[in-house]
Protein backbone atom coordinates (compact mmCIF):
# COMPACT_ATOMS: atom_id res chain seq x y z
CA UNK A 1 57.05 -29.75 37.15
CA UNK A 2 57.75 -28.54 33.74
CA UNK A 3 54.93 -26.66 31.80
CA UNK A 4 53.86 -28.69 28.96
CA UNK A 5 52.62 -26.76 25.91
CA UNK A 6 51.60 -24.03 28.43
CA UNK A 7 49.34 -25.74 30.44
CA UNK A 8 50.17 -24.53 34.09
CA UNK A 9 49.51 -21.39 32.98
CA UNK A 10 46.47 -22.11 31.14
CA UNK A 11 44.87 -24.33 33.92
CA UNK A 12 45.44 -20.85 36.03
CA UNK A 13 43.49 -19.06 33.58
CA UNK A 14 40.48 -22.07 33.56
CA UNK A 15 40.07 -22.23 37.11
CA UNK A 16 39.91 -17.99 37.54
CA UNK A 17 37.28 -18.48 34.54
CA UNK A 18 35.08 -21.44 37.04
CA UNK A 19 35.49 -18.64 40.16
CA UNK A 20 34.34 -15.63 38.16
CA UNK A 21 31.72 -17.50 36.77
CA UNK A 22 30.64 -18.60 40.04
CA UNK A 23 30.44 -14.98 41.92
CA UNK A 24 28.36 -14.00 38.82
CA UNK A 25 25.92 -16.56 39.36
CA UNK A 26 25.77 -16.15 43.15
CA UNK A 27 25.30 -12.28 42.26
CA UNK A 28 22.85 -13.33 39.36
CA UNK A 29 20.41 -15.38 42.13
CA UNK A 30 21.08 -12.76 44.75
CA UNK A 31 19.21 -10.18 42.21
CA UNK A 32 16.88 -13.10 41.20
CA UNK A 33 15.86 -12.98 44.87
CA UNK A 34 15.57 -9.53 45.26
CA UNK A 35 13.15 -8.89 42.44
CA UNK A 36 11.06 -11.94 43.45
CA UNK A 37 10.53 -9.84 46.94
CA UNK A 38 9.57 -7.16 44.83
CA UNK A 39 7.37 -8.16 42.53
CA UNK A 40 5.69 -9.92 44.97
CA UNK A 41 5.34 -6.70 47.12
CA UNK A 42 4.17 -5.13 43.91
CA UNK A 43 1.91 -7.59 43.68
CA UNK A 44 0.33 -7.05 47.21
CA UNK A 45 -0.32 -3.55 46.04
CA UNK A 46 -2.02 -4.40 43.00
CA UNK A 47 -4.57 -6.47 45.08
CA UNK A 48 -5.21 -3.24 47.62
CA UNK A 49 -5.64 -1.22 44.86
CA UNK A 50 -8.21 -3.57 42.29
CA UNK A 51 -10.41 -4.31 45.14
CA UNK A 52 -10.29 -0.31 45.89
CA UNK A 53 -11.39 -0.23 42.43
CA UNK A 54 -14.42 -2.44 42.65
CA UNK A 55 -15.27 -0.59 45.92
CA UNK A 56 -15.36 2.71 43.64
CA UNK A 57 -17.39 1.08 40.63
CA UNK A 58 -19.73 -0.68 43.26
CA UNK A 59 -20.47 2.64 44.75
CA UNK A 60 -20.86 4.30 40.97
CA UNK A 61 -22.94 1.69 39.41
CA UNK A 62 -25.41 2.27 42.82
CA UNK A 63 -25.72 5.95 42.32
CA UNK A 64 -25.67 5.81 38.75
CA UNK A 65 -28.40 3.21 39.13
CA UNK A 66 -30.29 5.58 42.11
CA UNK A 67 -30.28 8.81 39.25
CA UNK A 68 -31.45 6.34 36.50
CA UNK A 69 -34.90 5.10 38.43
CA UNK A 70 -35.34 8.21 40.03
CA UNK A 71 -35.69 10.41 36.64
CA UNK A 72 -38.55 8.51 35.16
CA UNK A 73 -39.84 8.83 38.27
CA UNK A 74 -39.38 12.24 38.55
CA UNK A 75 -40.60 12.96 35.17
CA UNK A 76 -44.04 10.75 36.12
CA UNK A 77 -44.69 13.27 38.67
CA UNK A 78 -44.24 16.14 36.65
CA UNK A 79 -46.12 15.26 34.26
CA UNK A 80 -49.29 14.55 36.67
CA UNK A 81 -48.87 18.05 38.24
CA UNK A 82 -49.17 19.66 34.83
C-alpha cells in the first residue's frame, strides 16, 4: 500500500502515543493505589495516637483537678491550726 502524505508512518507514531499513554495511566492508578493503602494506614495511626491523647489529658485534667480542691483545702486547715 502506498503511503499517502505520510500516513503509515504517522499512524505508527499515533498508536505508540495510545500505548505509552496507557502504561502511564496503569502506572498512574498503580501509585493511586499505593498511597490510598497508605494514607489509610496513616490514618489508623492517627486514631491510636488521638485517643492516646485524650487518655493523657483525661488523666491531667483529674490530677490537675485533685491539686486544685485539695489546696483550698489545705489552706482551710492551716489556717485553723494557727
Amino acid at each position: 500500500m502506498p503511503d499517502i502524505d505520510g500516513w503509515n508512518q504517522w499512524s505508527k507514531y499515533v498508536l505508540k502515543a495510545i500505548e505509552d499513554s496507557q502504561a502511564e495511566i496503569r502506572h498512574t492508578r498503580q501509585e493511586i493505589v499505593a498511597l490510598r493503602t497508605e494514607i489509610h494506614d496513616l490514618r489508623g495511626e492517627m486514631r491510636t495516637e488521638v485517643a492516646l491523647l485524650k487518655q493523657r489529658a483525661g488523666l491531667w485534667g483529674a490530677i490537675a483537678g485533685v491539686i486544685g480542691a485539695a489546696i483550698p483545702i489545705i489552706v482551710a486547715l492551716v489556717m485553723r491550726l494557727l
